[in-house]
Protein backbone atom coordinates (compact mmCIF):
# COMPACT_ATOMS: atom_id res chain seq x y z
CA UNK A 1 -9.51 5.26 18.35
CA UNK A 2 -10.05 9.19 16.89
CA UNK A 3 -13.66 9.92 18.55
CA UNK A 4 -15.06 13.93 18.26
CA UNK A 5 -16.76 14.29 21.15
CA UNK A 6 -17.61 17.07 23.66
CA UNK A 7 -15.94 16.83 26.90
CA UNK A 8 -18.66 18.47 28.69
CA UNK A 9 -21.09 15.82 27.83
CA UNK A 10 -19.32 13.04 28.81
CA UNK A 11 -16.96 13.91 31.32
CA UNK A 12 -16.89 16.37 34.57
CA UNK A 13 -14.78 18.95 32.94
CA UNK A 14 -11.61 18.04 34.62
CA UNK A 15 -8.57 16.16 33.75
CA UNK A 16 -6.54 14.20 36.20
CA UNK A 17 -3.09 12.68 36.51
CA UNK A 18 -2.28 9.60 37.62
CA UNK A 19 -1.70 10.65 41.74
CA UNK A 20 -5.16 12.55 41.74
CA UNK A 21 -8.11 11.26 42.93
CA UNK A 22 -10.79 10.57 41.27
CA UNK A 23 -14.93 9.09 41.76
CA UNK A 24 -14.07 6.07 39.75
CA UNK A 25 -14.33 3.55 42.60
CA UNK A 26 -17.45 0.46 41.54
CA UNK A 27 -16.23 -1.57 44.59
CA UNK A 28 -15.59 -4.75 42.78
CA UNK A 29 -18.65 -4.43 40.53
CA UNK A 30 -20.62 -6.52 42.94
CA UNK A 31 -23.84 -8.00 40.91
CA UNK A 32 -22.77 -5.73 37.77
CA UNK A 33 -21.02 -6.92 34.39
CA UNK A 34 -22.80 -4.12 32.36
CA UNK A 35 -19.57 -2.78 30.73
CA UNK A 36 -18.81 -6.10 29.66
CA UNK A 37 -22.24 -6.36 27.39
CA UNK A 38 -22.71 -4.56 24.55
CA UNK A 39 -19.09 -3.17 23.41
CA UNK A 40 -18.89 -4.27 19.97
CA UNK A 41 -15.58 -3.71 18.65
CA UNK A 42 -14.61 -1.11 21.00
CA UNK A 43 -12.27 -2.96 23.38
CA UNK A 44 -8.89 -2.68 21.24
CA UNK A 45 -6.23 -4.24 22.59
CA UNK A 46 -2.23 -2.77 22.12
CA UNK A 47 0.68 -5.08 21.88
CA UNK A 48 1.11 -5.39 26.04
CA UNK A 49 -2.69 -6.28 26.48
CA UNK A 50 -1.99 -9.53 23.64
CA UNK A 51 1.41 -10.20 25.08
CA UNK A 52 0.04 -10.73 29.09
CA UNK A 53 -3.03 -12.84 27.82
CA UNK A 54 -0.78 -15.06 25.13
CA UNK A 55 1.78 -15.13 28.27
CA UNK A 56 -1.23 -16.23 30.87
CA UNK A 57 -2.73 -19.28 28.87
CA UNK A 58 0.58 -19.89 26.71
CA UNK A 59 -0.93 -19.25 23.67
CA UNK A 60 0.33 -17.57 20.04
CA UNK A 61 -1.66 -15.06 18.86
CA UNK A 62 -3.75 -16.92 16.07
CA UNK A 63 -5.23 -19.13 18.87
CA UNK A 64 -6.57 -15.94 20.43
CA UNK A 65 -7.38 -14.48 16.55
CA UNK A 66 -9.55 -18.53 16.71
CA UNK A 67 -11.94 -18.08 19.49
CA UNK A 68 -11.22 -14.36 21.52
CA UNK A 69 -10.26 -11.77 19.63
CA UNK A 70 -11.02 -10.12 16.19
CA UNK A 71 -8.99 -8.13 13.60
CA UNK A 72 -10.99 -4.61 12.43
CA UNK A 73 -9.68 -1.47 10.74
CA UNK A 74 -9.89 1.52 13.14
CA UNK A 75 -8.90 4.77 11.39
CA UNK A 76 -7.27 3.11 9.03
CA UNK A 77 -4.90 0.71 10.99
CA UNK A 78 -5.96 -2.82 11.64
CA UNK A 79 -5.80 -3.66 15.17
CA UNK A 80 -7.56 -6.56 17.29
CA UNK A 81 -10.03 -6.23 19.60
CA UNK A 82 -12.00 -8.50 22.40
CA UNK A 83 -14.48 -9.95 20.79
CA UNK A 84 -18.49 -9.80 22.38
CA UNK A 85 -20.85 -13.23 22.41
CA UNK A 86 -23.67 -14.71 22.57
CA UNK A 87 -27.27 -12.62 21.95
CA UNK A 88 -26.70 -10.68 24.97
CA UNK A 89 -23.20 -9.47 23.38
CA UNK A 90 -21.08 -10.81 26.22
CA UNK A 91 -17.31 -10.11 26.66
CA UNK A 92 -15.78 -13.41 25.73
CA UNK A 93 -13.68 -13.70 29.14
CA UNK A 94 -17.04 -12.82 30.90
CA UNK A 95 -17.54 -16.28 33.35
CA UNK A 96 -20.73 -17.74 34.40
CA UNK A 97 -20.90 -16.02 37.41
CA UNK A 98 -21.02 -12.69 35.52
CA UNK A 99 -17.38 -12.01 36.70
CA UNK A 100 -14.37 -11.48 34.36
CA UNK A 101 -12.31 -14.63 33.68
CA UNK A 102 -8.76 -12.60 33.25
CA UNK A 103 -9.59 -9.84 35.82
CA UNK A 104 -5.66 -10.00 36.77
CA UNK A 105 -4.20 -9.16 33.23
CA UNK A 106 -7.30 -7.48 32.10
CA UNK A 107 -7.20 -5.53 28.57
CA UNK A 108 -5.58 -1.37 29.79
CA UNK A 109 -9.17 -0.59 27.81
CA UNK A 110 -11.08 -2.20 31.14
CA UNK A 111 -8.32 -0.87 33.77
CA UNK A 112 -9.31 2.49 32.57
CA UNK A 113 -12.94 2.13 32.78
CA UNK A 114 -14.92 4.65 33.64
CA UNK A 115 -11.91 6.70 33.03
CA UNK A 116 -10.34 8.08 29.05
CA UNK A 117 -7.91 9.14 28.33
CA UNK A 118 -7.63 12.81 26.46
CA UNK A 119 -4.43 12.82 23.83
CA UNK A 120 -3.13 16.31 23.06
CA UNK A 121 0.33 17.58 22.31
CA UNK A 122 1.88 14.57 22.10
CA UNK A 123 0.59 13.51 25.77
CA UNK A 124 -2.46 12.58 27.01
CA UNK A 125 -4.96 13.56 30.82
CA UNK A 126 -6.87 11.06 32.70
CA UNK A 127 -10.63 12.51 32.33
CA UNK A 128 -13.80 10.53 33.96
CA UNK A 129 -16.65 9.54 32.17
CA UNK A 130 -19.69 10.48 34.09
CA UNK A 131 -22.02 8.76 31.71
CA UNK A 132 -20.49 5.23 30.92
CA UNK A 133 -20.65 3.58 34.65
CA UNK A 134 -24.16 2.56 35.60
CA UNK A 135 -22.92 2.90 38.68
CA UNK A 136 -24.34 5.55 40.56
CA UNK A 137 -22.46 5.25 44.32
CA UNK A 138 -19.09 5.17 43.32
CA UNK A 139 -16.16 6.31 45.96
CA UNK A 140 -13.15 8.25 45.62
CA UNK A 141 -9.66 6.55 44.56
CA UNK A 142 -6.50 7.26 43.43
CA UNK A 143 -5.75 6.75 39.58
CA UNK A 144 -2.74 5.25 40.25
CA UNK A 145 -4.50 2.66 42.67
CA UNK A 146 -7.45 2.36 40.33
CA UNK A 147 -5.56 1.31 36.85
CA UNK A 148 -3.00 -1.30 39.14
CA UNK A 149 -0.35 -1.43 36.84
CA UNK A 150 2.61 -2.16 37.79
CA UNK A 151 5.48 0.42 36.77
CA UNK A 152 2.75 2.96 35.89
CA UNK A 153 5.21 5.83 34.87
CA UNK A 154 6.89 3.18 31.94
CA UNK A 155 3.19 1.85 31.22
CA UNK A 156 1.55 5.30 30.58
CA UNK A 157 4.89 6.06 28.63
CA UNK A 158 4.26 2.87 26.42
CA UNK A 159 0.66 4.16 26.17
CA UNK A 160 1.29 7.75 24.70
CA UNK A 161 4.07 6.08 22.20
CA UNK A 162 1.91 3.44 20.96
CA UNK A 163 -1.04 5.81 20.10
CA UNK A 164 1.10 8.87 18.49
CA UNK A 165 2.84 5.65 16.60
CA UNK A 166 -0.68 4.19 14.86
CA UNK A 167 -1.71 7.99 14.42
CA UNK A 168 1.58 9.44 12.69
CA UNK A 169 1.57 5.82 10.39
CA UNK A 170 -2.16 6.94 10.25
CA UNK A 171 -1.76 9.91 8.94
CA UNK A 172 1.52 9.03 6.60
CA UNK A 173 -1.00 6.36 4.65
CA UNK A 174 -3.48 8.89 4.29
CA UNK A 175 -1.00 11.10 2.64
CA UNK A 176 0.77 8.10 0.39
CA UNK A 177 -3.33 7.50 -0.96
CA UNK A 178 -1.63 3.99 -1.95
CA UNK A 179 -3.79 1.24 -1.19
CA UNK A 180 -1.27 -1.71 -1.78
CA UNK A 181 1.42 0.26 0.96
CA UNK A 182 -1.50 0.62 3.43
CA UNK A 183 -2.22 -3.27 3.42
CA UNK A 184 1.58 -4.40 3.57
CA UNK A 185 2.38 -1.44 6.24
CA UNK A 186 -0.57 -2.78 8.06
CA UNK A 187 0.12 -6.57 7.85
CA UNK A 188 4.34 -5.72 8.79
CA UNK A 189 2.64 -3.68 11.97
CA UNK A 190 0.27 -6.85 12.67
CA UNK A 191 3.36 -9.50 12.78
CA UNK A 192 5.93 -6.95 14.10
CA UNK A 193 3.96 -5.54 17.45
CA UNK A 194 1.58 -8.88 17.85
CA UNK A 195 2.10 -11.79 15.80
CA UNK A 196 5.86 -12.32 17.05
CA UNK A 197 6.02 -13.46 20.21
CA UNK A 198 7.66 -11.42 22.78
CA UNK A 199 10.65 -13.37 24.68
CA UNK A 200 9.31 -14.70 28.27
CA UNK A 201 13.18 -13.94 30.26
CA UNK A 202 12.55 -10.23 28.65
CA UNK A 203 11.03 -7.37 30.19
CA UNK A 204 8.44 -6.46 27.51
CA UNK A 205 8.95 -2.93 27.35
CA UNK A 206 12.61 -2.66 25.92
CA UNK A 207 11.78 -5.52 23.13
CA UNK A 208 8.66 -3.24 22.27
CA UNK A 209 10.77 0.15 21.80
CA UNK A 210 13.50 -1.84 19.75
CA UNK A 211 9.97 -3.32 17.58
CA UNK A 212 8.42 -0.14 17.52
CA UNK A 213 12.12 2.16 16.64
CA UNK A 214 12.10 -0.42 14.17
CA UNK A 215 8.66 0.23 12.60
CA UNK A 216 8.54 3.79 13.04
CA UNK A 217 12.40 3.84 10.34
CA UNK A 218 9.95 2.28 7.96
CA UNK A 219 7.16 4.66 8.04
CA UNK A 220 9.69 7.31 7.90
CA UNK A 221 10.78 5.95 4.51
């Protein structure tokens, strides 16, 4: 998602990698779902995020398109997102208890949180966002520790690929101004990357780079 922002208004002016430490630390989020309230359509989900929650409650994706998630156009592409309910604008996964119902495969998007990411020169920096955690006592952690994804080097590789992917198709249907190739481009993307099912005795990542090899020779066309 392409936001103009300044970084001095939202962030402490400096950019971390993943073995720096950073004041991102809620510890657990005791008594506090506020991030999970009032997103809208913000929490966009990438082909891993659908894959691990499909995986977790053995699901295709049109059962999560049914009651979960939501397909909107951001810049142009048309990717899903978690979808907020009830009057209060709850995450979906949000339990009674206030807690998150999929805290172990949790969306990258709330891994992150209160942390961005900064995409420049075909790479991207850690920053922290000093004004989206209500939190006010938060402690110091590692980034690494913080995000708990496993394989983080291949993970944060996937990232960057997937984003410079959906903004060089981006730009290329900008550029066609056809209409017609933007919807089929968008609806091959939508079955390639998340409609398919990824095999279960395959590591995800390789299956995603053969997918995603495979997209990027059309959009080259």
């Amino acid at each position: 998602m392409e936001r103009n922002i300044d970084l001095n208004e939202i962030s402490d002016g400096r950019f971390y990698t993943a073995n720096d430490m950073v004041r991102a630390d809620c510890q657990g989020c005791e008594g506090c779902s506020v991030c999970c309230h009032g997103m809208g359509k913000s929490i966009l989900l990438d082909p891993l995020d659908v894959h691990r929650i499909c995986t977790y409650f053995r699901i295709p994706f049109e059962a999560l398109l049914a009651d979960h998630v939501e397909l909107n156009v951001v810049d142009g592409m048309i990717l899903p997102n978690l979808k907020m309910a009830g009057e209060d604008e709850h995450c979906i996964f949000l339990n009674q208890e206030g807690r998150c119902g999929i805290h172990k495969i949790r969306p990258g998007f709330c891994r992150l949180f209160p942390l961005g990411r900064l995409y420049e020169d075909r790479s991207f920096k850690y920053i922290l966002q000093t004004k989206e955690c209500v939190k006010t006592d938060r402690q110091k952690i590692k980034v690494r520790k913080w995000l708990d994804i496993p394989e983080l080097d291949q993970y944060e590789k996937f990232v960057n690929d997937w984003h410079y992917f959906l903004k060089d198709s981006q730009e290329m249907l900008k550029a066609s101004g056809d209409e017609s190739l933007a919807r089929q481009f968008n609806l091959y993307l939508l079955n390639c990357f998340f409609v398919t099912p990824y095999r279960a005795q395959e590591d995800f990542y390789p299956q995603f780079y053969r997918r995603l090899e495979a997209a990027a020779a059309i959009a080259a066309v």
